[in-house]
C-alpha atoms as a PDB file:
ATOM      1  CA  UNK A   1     -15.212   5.727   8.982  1.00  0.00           C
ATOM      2  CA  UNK A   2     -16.939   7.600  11.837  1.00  0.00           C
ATOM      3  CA  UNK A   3     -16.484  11.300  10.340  1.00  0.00           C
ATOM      4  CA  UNK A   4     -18.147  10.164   6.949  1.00  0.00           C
ATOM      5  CA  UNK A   5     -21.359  11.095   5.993  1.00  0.00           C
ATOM      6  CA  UNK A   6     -24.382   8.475   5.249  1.00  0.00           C
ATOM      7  CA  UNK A   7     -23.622   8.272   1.614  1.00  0.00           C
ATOM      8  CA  UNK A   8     -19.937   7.868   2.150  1.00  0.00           C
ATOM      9  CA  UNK A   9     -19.954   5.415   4.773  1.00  0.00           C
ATOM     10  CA  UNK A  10     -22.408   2.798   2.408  1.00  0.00           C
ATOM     11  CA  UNK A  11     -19.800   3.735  -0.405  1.00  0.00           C
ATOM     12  CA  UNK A  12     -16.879   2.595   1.900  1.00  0.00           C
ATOM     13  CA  UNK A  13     -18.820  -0.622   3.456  1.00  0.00           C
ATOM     14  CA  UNK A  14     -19.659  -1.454  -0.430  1.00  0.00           C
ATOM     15  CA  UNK A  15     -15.707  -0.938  -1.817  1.00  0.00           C
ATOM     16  CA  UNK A  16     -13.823  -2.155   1.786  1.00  0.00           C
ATOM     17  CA  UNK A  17     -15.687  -4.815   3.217  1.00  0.00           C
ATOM     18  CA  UNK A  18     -13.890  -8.220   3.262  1.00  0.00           C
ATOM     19  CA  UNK A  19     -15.559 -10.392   0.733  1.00  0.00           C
ATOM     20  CA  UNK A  20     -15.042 -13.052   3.110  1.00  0.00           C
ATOM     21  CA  UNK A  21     -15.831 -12.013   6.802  1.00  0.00           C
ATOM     22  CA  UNK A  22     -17.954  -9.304   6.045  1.00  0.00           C
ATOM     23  CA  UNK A  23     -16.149  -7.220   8.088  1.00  0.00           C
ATOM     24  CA  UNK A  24     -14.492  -3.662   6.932  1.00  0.00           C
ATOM     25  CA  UNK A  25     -11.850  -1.601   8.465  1.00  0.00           C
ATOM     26  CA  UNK A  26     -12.596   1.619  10.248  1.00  0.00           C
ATOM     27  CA  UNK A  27      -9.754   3.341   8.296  1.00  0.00           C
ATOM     28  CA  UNK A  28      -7.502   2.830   5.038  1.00  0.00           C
ATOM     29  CA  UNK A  29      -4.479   3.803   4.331  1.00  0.00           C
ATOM     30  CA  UNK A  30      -4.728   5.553   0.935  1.00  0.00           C
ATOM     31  CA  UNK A  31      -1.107   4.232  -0.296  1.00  0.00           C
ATOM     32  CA  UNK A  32      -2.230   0.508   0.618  1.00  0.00           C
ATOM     33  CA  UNK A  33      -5.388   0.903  -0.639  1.00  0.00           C
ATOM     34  CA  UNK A  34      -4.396   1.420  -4.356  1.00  0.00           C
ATOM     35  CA  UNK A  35      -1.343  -0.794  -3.729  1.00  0.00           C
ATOM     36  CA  UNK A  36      -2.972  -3.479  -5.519  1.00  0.00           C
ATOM     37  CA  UNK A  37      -5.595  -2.132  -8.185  1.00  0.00           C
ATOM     38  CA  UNK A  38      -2.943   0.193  -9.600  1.00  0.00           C
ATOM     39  CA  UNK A  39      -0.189  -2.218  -9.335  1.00  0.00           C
ATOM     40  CA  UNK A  40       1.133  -2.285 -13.273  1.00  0.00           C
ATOM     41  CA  UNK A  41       1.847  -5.880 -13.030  1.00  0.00           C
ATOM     42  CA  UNK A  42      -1.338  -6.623 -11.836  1.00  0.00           C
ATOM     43  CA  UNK A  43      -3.401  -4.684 -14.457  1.00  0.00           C
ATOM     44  CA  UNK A  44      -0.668  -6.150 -17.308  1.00  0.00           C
ATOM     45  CA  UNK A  45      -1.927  -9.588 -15.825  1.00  0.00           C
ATOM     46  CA  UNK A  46      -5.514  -8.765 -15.985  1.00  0.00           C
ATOM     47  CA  UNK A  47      -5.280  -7.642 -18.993  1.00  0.00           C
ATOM     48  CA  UNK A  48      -3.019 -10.097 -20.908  1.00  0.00           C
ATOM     49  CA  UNK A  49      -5.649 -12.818 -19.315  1.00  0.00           C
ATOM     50  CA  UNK A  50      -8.484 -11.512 -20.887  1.00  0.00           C
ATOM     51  CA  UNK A  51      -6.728 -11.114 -24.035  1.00  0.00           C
ATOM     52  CA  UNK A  52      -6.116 -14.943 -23.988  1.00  0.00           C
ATOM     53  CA  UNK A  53      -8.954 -16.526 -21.877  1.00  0.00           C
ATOM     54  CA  UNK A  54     -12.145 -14.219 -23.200  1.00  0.00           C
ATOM     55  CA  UNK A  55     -14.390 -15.162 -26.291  1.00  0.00           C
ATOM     56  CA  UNK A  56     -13.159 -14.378 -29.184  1.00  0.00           C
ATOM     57  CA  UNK A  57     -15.128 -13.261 -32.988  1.00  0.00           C
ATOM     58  CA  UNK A  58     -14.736 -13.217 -35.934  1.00  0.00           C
ATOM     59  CA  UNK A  59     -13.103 -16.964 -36.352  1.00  0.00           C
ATOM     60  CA  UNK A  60     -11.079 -16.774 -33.158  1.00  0.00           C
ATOM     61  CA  UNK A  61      -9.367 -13.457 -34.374  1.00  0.00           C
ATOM     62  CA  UNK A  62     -11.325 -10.833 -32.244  1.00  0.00           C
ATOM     63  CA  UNK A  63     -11.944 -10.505 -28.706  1.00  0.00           C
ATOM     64  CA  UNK A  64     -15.401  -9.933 -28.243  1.00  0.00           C
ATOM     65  CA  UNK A  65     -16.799  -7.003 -26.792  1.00  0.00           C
ATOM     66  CA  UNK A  66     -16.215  -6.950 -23.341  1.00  0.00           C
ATOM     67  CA  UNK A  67     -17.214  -4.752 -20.138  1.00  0.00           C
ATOM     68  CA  UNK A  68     -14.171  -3.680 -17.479  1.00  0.00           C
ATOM     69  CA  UNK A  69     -16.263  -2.291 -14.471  1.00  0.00           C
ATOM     70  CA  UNK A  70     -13.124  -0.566 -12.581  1.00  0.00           C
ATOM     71  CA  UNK A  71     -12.860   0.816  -9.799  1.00  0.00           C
ATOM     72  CA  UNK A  72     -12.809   4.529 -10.342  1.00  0.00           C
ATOM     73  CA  UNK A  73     -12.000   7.331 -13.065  1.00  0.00           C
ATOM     74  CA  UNK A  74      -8.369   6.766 -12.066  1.00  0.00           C
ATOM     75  CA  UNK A  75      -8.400   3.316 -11.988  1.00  0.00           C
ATOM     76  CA  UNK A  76     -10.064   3.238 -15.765  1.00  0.00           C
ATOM     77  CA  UNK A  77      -7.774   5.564 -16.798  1.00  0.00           C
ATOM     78  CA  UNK A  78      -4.605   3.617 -16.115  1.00  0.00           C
ATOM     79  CA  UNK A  79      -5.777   0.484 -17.111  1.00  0.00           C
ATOM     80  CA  UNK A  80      -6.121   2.162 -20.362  1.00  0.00           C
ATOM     81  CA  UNK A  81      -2.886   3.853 -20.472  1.00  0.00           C
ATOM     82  CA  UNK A  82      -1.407  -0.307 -19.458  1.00  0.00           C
ATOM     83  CA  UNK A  83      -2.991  -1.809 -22.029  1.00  0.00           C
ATOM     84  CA  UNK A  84      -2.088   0.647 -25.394  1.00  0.00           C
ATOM     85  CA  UNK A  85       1.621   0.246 -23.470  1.00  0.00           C
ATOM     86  CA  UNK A  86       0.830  -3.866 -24.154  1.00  0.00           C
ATOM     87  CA  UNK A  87      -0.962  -3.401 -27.010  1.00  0.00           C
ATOM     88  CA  UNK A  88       0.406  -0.727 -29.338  1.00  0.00           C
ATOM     89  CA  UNK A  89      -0.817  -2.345 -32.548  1.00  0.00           C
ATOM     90  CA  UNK A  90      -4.983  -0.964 -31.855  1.00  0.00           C
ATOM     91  CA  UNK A  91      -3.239   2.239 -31.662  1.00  0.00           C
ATOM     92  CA  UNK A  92      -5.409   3.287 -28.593  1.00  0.00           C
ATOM     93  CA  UNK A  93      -9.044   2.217 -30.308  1.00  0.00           C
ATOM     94  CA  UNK A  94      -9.618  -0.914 -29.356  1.00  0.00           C
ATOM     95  CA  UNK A  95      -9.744  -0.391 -25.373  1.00  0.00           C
ATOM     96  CA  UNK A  96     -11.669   2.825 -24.374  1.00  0.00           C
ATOM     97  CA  UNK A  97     -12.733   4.467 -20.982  1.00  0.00           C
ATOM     98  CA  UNK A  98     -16.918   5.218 -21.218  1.00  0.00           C
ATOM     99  CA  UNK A  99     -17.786   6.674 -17.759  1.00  0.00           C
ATOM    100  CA  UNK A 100     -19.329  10.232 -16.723  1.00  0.00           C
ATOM    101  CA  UNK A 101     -16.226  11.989 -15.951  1.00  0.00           C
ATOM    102  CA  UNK A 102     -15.478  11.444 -20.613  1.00  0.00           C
ATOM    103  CA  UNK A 103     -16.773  14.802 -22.376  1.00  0.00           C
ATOM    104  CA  UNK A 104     -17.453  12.226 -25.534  1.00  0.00           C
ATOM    105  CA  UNK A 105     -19.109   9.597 -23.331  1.00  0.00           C
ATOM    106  CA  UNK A 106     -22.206   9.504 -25.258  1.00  0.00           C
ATOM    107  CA  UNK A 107     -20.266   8.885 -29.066  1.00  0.00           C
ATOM    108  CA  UNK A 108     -17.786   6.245 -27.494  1.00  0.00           C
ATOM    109  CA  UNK A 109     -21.158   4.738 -26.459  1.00  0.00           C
ATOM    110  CA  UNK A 110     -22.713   4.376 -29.530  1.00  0.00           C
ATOM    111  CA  UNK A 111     -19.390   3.478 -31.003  1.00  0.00           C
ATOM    112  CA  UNK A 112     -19.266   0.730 -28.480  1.00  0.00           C
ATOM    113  CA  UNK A 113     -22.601  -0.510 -29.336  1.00  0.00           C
ATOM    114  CA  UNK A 114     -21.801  -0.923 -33.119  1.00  0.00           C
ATOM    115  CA  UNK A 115     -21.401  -4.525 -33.936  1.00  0.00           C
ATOM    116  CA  UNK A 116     -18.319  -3.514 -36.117  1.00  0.00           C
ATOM    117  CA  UNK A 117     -16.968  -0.881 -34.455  1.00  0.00           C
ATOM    118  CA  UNK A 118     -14.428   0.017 -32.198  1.00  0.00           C
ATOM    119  CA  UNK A 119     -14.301  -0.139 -29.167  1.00  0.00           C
ATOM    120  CA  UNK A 120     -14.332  -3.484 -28.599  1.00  0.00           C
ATOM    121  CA  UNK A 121     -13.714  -3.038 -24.764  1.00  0.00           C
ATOM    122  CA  UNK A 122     -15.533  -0.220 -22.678  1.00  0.00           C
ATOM    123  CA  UNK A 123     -13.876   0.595 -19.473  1.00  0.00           C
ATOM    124  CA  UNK A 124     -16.424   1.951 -17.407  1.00  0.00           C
ATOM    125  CA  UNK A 125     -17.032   3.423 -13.766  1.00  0.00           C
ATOM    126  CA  UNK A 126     -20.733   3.023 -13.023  1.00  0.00           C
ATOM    127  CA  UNK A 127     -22.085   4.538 -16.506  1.00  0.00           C
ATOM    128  CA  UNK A 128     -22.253   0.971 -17.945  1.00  0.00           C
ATOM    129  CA  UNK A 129     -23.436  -1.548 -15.037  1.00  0.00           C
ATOM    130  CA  UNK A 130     -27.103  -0.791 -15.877  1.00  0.00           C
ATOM    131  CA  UNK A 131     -29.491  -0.198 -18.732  1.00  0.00           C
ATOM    132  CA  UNK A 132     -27.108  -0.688 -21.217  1.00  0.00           C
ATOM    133  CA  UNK A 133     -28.069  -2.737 -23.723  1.00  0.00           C
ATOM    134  CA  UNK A 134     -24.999  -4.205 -26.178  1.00  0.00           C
ATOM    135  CA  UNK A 135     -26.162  -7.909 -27.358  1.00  0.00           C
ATOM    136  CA  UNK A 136     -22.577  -8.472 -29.087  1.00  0.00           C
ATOM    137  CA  UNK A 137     -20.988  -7.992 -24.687  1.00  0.00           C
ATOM    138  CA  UNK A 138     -19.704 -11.431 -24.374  1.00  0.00           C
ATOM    139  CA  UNK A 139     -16.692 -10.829 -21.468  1.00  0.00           C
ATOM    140  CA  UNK A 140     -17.356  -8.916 -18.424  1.00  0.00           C
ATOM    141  CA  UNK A 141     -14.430  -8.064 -16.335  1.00  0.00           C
ATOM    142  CA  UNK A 142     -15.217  -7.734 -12.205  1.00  0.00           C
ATOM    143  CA  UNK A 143     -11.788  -5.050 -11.465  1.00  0.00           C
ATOM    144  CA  UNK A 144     -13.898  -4.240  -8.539  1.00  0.00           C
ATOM    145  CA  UNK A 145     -15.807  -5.482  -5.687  1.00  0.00           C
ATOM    146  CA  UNK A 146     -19.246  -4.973  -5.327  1.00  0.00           C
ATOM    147  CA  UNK A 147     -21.450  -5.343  -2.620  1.00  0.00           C
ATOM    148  CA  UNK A 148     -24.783  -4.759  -3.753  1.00  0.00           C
ATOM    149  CA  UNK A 149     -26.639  -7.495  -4.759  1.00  0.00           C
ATOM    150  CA  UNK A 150     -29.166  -5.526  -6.865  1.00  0.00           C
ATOM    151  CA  UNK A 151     -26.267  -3.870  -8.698  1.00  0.00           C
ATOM    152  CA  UNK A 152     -23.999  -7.280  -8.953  1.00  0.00           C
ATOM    153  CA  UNK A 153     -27.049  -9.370 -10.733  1.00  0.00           C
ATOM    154  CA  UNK A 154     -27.790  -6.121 -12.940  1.00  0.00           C
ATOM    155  CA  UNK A 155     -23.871  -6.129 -13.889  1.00  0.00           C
ATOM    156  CA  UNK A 156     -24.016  -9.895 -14.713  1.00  0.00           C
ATOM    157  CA  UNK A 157     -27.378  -8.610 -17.109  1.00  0.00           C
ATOM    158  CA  UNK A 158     -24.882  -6.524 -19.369  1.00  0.00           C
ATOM    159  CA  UNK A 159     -23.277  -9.956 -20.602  1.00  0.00           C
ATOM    160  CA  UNK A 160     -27.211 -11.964 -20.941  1.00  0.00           C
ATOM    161  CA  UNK A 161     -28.439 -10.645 -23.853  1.00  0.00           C
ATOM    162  CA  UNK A 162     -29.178 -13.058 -26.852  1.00  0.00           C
ATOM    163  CA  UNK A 163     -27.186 -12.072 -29.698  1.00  0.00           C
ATOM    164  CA  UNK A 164     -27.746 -13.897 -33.357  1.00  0.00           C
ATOM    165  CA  UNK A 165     -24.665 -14.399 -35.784  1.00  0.00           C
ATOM    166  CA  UNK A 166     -22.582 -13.464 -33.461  1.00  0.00           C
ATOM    167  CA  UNK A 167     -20.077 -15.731 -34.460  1.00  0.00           C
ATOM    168  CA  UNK A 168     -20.958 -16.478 -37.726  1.00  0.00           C
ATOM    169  CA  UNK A 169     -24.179 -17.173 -39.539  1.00  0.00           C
ATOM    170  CA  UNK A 170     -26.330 -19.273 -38.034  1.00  0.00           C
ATOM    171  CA  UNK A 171     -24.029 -19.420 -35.103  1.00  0.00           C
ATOM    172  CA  UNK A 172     -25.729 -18.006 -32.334  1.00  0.00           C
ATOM    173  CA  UNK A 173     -24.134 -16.647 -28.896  1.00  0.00           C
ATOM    174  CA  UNK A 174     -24.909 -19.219 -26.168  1.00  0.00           C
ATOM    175  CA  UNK A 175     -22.623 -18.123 -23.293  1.00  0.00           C
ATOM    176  CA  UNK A 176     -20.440 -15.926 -21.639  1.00  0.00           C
ATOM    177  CA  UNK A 177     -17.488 -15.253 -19.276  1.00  0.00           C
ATOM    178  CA  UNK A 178     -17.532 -13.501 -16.035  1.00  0.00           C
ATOM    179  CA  UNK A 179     -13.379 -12.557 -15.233  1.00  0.00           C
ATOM    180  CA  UNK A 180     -13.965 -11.565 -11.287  1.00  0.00           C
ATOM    181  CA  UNK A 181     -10.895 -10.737  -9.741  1.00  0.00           C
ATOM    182  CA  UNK A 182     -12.335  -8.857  -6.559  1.00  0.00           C
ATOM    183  CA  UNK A 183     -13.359 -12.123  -5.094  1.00  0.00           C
ATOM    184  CA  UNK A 184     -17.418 -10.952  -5.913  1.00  0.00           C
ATOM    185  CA  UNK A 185     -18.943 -14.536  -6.581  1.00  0.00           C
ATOM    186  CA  UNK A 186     -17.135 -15.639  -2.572  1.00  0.00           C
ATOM    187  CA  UNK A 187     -18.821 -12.592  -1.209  1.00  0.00           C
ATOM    188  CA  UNK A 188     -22.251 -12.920  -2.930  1.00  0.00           C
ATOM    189  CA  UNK A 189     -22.109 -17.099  -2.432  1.00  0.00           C
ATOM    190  CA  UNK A 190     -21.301 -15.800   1.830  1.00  0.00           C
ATOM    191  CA  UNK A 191     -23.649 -12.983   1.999  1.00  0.00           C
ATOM    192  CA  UNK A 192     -26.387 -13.639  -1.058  1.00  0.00           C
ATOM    193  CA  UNK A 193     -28.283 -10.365   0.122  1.00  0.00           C
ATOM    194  CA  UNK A 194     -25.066  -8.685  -0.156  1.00  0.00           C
ATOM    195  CA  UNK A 195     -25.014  -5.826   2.529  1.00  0.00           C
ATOM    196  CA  UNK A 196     -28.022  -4.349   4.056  1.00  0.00           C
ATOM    197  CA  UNK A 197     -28.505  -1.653   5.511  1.00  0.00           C
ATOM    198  CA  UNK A 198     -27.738  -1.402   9.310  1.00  0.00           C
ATOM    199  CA  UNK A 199     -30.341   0.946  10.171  1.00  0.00           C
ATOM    200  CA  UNK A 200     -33.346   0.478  12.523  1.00  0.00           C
ATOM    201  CA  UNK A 201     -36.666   1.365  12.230  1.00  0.00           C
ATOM    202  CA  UNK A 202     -37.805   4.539  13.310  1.00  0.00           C
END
């Protein structure tokens, strides 16, 4: 922790701070550190989860559309390459990764956004916490923690836009479901501020 640089160290505090003391390590051991994010059964659980618990179109058929915020590039990609291994009938459309590191970012974006098109879940890594506006989002999916409050609350705004007919005529959407498996809510219900900056004055 001591030999990073400004920006690295509030990265680090933000991704390896215990949601529950507060308190973060002063180093990680890289092989521990994915142990559990890119664990296959753990991703296969997430996964089949959402698949079962999130709100559904289209008379119950459809998930909805749905926001993964993972952890990295990496991350996204393998939960990608998990779920057309669990779910070879969408033949690899219905689950894409939308972050900056995707040359066709900007197309699987406006894909995304089409009420009838696929995808119908964006995996993203930062590109999609904020500003995004897709009224039909109606699962988000926490595969991260965050420790930002600004950034959680503006996450939780993806999912908070009114949507009409979204499950029929007349049949507006009225809620939402928040999957957080990073233990975000414990943090944020600990530390509602989230983590400041330690920094004196000058």
């Amino acid at each position: 922790y001591a030999e990073l640089s400004e920006e690295e160290k509030l990265k680090y505090e933000e991704q390896f701070t215990d949601p529950i003391t507060g308190e973060f390590p002063d180093e990680i051991d890289s092989g521990a550190l994915n142990k559990w994010l890119f664990n296959t059964d753990t991703v296969d659980k997430v996964l089949a989860h959402l698949m079962q618990n999130g709100i559904k179109v289209e008379g119950g058929d459809k998930l909805a559309k749905t926001i993964v915020f993972a952890r990295s590039h990496k991350h996204a990609k393998f939960i990608e390459e998990r779920f057309n291994k669990q779910y070879p009938q969408y033949k690899g459309e219905f689950l894409k990764v939308i972050d900056y590191h995707e040359e066709y970012r900007y197309d699987l974006l406006n894909k995304f956004k089409g009420k009838q098109n696929m995808p119908q879940i964006a995996v993203s890594v930062d590109m999609l916490d904020t500003g995004i506006d897709v009224p039909e989002v109606a699962n988000l999916v926490f595969f991260k923690p965050v420790r930002s409050s600004a950034k959680f609350w503006q996450m939780i705004g993806r999912c908070t836009r009114l949507c009409k007919d979204l499950f029929g005529y007349g049949i507006d959407k009225k809620e939402f479901i928040i999957f957080d498996f990073c233990e975000n809510f414990e943090f944020f219900n600990n530390k509602p501020k989230g983590i400041e900056g330690k920094s004196g004055k000058s």
